[in-house]
C-alpha atoms as a PDB file:
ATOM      1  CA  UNK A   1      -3.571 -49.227   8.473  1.00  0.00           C
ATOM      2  CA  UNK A   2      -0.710 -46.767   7.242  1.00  0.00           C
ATOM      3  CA  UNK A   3       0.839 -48.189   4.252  1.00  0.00           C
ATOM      4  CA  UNK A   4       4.481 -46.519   3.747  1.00  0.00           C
ATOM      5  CA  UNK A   5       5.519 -45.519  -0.251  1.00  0.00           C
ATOM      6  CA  UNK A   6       9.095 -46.530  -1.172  1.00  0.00           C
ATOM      7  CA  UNK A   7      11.175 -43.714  -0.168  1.00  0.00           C
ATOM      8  CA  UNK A   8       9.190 -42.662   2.821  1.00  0.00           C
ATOM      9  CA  UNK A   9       9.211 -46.930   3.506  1.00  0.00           C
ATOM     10  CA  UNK A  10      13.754 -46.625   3.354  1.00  0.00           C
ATOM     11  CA  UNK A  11      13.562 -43.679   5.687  1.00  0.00           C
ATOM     12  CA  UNK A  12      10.657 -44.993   8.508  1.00  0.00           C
ATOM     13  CA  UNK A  13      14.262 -46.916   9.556  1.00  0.00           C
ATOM     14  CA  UNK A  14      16.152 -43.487  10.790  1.00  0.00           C
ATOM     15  CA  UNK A  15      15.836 -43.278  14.391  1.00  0.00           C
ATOM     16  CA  UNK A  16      16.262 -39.165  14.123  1.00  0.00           C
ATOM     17  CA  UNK A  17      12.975 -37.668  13.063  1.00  0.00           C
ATOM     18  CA  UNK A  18      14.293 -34.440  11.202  1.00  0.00           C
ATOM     19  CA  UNK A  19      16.868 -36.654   9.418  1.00  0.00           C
ATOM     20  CA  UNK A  20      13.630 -39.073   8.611  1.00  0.00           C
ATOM     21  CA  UNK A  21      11.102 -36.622   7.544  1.00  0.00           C
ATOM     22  CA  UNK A  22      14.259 -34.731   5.392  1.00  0.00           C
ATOM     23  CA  UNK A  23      14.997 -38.232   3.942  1.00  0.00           C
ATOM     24  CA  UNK A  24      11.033 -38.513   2.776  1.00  0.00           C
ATOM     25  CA  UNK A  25      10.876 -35.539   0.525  1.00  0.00           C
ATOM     26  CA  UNK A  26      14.508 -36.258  -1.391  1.00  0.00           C
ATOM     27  CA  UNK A  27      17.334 -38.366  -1.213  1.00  0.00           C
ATOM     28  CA  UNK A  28      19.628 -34.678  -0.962  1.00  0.00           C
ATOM     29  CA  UNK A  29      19.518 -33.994   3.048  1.00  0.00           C
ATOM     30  CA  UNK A  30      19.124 -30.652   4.222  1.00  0.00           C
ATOM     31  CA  UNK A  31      22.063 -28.334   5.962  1.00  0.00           C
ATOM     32  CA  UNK A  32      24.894 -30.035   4.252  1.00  0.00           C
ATOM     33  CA  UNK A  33      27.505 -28.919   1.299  1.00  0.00           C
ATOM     34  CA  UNK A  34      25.380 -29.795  -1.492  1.00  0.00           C
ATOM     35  CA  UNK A  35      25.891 -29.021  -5.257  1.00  0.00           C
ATOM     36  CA  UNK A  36      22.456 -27.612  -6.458  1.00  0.00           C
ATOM     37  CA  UNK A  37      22.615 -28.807 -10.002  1.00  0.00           C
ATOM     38  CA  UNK A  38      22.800 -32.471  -8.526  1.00  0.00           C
ATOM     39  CA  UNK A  39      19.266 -31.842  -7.838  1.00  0.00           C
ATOM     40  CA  UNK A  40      17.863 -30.981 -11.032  1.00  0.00           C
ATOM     41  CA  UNK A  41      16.629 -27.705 -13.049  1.00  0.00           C
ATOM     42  CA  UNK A  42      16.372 -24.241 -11.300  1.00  0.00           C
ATOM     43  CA  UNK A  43      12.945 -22.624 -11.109  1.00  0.00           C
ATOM     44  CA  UNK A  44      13.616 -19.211 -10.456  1.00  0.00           C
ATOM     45  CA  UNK A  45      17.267 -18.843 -11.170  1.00  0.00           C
ATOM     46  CA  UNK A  46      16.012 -15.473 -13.475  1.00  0.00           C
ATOM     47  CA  UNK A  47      15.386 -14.017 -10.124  1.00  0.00           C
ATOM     48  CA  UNK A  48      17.794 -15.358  -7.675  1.00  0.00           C
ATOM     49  CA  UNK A  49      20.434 -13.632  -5.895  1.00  0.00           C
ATOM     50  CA  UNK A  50      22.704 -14.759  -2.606  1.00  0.00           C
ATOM     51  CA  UNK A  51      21.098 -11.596  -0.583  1.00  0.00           C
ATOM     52  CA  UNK A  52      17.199 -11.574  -1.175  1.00  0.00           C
ATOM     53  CA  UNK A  53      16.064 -14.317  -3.269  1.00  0.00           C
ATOM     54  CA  UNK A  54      17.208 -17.425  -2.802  1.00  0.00           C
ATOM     55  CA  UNK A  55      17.793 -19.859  -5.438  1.00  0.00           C
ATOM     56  CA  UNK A  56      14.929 -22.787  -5.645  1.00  0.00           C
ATOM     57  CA  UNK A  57      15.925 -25.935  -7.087  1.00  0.00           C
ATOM     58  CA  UNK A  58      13.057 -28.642  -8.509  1.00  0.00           C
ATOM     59  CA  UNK A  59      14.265 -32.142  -8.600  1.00  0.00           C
ATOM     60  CA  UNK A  60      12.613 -34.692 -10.743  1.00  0.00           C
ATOM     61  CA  UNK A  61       9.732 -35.716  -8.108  1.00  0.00           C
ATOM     62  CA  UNK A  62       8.614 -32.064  -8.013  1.00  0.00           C
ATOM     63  CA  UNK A  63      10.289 -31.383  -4.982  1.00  0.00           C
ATOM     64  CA  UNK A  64      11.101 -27.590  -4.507  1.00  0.00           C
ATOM     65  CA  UNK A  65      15.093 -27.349  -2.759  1.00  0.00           C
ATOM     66  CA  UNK A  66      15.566 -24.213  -1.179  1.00  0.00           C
ATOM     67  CA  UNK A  67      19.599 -22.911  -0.809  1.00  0.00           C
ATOM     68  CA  UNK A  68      21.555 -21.024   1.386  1.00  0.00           C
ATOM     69  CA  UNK A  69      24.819 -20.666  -0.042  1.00  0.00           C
ATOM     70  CA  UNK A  70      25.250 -24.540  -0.765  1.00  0.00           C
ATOM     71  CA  UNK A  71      23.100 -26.023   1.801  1.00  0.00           C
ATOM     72  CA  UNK A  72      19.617 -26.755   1.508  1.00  0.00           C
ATOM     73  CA  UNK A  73      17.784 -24.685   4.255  1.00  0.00           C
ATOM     74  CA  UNK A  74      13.873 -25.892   2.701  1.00  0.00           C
ATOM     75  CA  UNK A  75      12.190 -28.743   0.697  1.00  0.00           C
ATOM     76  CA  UNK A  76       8.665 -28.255  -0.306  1.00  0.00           C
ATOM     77  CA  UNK A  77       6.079 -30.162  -2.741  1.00  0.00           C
ATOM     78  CA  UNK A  78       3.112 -28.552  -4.162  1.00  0.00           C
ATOM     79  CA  UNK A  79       0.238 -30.957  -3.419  1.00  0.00           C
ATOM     80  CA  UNK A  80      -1.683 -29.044  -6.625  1.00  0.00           C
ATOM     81  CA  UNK A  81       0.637 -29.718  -8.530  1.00  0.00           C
ATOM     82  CA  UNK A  82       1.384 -33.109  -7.621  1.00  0.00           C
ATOM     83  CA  UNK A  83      -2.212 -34.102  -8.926  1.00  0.00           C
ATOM     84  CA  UNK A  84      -3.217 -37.742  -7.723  1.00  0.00           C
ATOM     85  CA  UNK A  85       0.950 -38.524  -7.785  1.00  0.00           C
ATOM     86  CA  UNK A  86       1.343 -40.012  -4.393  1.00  0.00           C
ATOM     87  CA  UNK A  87       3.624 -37.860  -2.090  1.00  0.00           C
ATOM     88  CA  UNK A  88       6.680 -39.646  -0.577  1.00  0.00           C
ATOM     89  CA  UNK A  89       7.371 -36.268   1.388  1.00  0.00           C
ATOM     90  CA  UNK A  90       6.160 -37.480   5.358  1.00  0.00           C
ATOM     91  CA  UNK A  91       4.275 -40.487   4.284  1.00  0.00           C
ATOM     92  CA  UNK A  92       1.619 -38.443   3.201  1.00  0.00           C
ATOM     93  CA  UNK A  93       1.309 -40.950  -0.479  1.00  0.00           C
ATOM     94  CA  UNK A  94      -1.951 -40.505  -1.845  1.00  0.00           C
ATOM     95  CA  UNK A  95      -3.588 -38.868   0.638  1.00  0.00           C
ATOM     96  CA  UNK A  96      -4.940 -35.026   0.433  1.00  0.00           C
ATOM     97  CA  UNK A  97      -7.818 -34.160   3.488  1.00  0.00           C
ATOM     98  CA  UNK A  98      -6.652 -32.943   6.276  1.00  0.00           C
ATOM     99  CA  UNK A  99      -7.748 -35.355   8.875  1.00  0.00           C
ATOM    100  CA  UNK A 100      -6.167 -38.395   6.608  1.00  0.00           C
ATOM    101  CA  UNK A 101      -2.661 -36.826   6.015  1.00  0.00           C
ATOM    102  CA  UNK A 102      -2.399 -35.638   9.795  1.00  0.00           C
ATOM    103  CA  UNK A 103      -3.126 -39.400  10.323  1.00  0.00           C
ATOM    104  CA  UNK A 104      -0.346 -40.616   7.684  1.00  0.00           C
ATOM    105  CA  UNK A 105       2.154 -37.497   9.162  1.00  0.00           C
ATOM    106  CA  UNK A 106       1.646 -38.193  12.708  1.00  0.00           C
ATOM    107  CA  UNK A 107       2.316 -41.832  12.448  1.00  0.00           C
ATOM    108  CA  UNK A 108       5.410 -41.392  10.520  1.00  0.00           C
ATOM    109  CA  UNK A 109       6.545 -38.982  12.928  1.00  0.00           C
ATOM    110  CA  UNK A 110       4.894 -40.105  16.445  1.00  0.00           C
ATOM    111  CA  UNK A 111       8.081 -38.165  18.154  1.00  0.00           C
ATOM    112  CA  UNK A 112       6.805 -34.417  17.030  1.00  0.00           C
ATOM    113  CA  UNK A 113       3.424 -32.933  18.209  1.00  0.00           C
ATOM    114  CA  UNK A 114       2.016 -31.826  15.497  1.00  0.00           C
ATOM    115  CA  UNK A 115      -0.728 -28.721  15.842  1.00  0.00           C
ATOM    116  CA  UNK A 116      -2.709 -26.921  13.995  1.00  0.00           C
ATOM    117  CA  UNK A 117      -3.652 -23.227  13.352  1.00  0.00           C
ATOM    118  CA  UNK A 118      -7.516 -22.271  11.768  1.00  0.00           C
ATOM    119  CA  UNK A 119      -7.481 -19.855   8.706  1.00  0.00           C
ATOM    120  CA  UNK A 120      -7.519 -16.422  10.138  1.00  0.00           C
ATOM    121  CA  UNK A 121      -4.979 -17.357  12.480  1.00  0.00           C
ATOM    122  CA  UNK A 122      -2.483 -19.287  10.810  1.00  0.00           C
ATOM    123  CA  UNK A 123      -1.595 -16.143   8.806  1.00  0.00           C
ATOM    124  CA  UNK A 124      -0.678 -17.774   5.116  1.00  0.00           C
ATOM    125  CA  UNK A 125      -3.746 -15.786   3.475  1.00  0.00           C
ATOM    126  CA  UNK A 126      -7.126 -16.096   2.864  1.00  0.00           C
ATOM    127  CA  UNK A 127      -9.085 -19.547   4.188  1.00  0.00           C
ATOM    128  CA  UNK A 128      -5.546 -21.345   4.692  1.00  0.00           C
ATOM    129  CA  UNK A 129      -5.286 -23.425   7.626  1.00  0.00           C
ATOM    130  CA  UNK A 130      -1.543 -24.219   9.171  1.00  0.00           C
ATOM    131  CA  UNK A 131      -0.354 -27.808  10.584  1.00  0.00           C
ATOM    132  CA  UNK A 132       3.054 -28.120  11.745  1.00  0.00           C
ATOM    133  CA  UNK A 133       5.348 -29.287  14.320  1.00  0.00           C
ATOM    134  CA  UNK A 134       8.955 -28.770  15.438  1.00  0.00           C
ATOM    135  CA  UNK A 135      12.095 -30.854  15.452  1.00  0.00           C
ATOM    136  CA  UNK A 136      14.707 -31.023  18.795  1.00  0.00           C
ATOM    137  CA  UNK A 137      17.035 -30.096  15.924  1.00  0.00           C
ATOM    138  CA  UNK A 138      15.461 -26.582  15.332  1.00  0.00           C
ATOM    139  CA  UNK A 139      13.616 -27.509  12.094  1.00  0.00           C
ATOM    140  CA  UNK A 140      10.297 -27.786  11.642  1.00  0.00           C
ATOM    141  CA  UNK A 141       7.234 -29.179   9.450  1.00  0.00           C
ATOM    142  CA  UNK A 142       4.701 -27.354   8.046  1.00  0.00           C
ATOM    143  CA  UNK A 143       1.122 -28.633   5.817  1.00  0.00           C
ATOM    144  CA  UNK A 144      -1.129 -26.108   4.466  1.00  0.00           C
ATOM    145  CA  UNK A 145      -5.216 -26.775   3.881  1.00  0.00           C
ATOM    146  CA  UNK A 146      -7.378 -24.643   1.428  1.00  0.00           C
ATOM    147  CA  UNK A 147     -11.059 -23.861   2.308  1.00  0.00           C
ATOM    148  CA  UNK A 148     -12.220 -27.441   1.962  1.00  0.00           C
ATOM    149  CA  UNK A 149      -9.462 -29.163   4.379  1.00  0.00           C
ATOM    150  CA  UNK A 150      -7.192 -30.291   1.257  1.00  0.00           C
ATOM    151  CA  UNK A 151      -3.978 -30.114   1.142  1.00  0.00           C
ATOM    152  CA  UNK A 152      -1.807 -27.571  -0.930  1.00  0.00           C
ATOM    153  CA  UNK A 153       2.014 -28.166   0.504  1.00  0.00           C
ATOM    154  CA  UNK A 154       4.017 -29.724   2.232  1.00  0.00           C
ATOM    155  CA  UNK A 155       7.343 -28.141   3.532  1.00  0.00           C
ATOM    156  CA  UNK A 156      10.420 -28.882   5.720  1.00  0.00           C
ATOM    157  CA  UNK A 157      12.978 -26.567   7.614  1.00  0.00           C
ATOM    158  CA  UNK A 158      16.317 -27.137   8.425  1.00  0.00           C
ATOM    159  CA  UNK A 159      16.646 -23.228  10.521  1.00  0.00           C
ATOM    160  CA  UNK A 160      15.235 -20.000  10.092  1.00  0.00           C
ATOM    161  CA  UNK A 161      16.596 -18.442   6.748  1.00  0.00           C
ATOM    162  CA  UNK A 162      15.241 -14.603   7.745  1.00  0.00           C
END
């Protein structure tokens, strides 16, 4: 039985699944005018610049906003740092192994395929394994796994930044 958390609960009601898995990690949707101290505090602003490093914003449920100009191009949450907090961000709520979140994702999104890529082939480093999927929009999802299948992130695109 899948049990939705509250935001994640408001959003299993959009019929689009990019603009339902966007609406899961924040309430600020992705690829539209957006005034980044709405969202809360910077977390690199030190080193961001509009040409190489992009600005990250962190609103208040840990939820990293990535801009482009004033649109948010990527939403991450660090699972790590997240603790036992459940995750609102694609239904994944308390869970943290691999098979259980795929579960949670996959029934909150039944209209992506979702695959996944072993460490040595995903390519994000040492022992990290790769689980993603793609939107009709263009965006995609993508979970990463440490060593013992739990998770680290969770991130959304809205397009290709690079």
């Amino acid at each position: 039985m899948v049990v939705l958390c509250p935001v994640a609960a408001q959003s299993k009601n959009i019929a689009d699944p990019f603009k339902r898995a966007d609406a899961s990690f924040s309430r600020f949707a992705m690829n539209v005018p957006t005034k980044a101290k709405s969202i809360g505090r910077p977390t690199n602003s030190g080193e961001c610049d509009d040409d190489m490093i992009l600005c990250t914003w962190e609103d208040s449920a840990g939820v990293e906003h990535v801009l482009v100009g004033n649109k948010i191009a990527i939403k991450s949450i660090s699972a790590k740092r997240a603790g036992a907090t459940s995750l609102t961000a694609l239904n994944i709520g308390t869970e943290r192994s691999r098979d259980a979140v795929l579960a949670r994702v996959r029934a909150f999104l039944p209209e992506i395929e979702i695959d996944c890529l072993e460490p040595g082939e995903a390519g994000e480093g040492e022992g990290i394994a790769s689980c993603g999927g793609a939107f009709d929009s263009g965006g995609w999802i993508k979970l990463l796994f440490d060593t013992n299948n739990q998770l680290l992130d969770a991130r959304i695109d809205a397009y290709q930044i690079n």
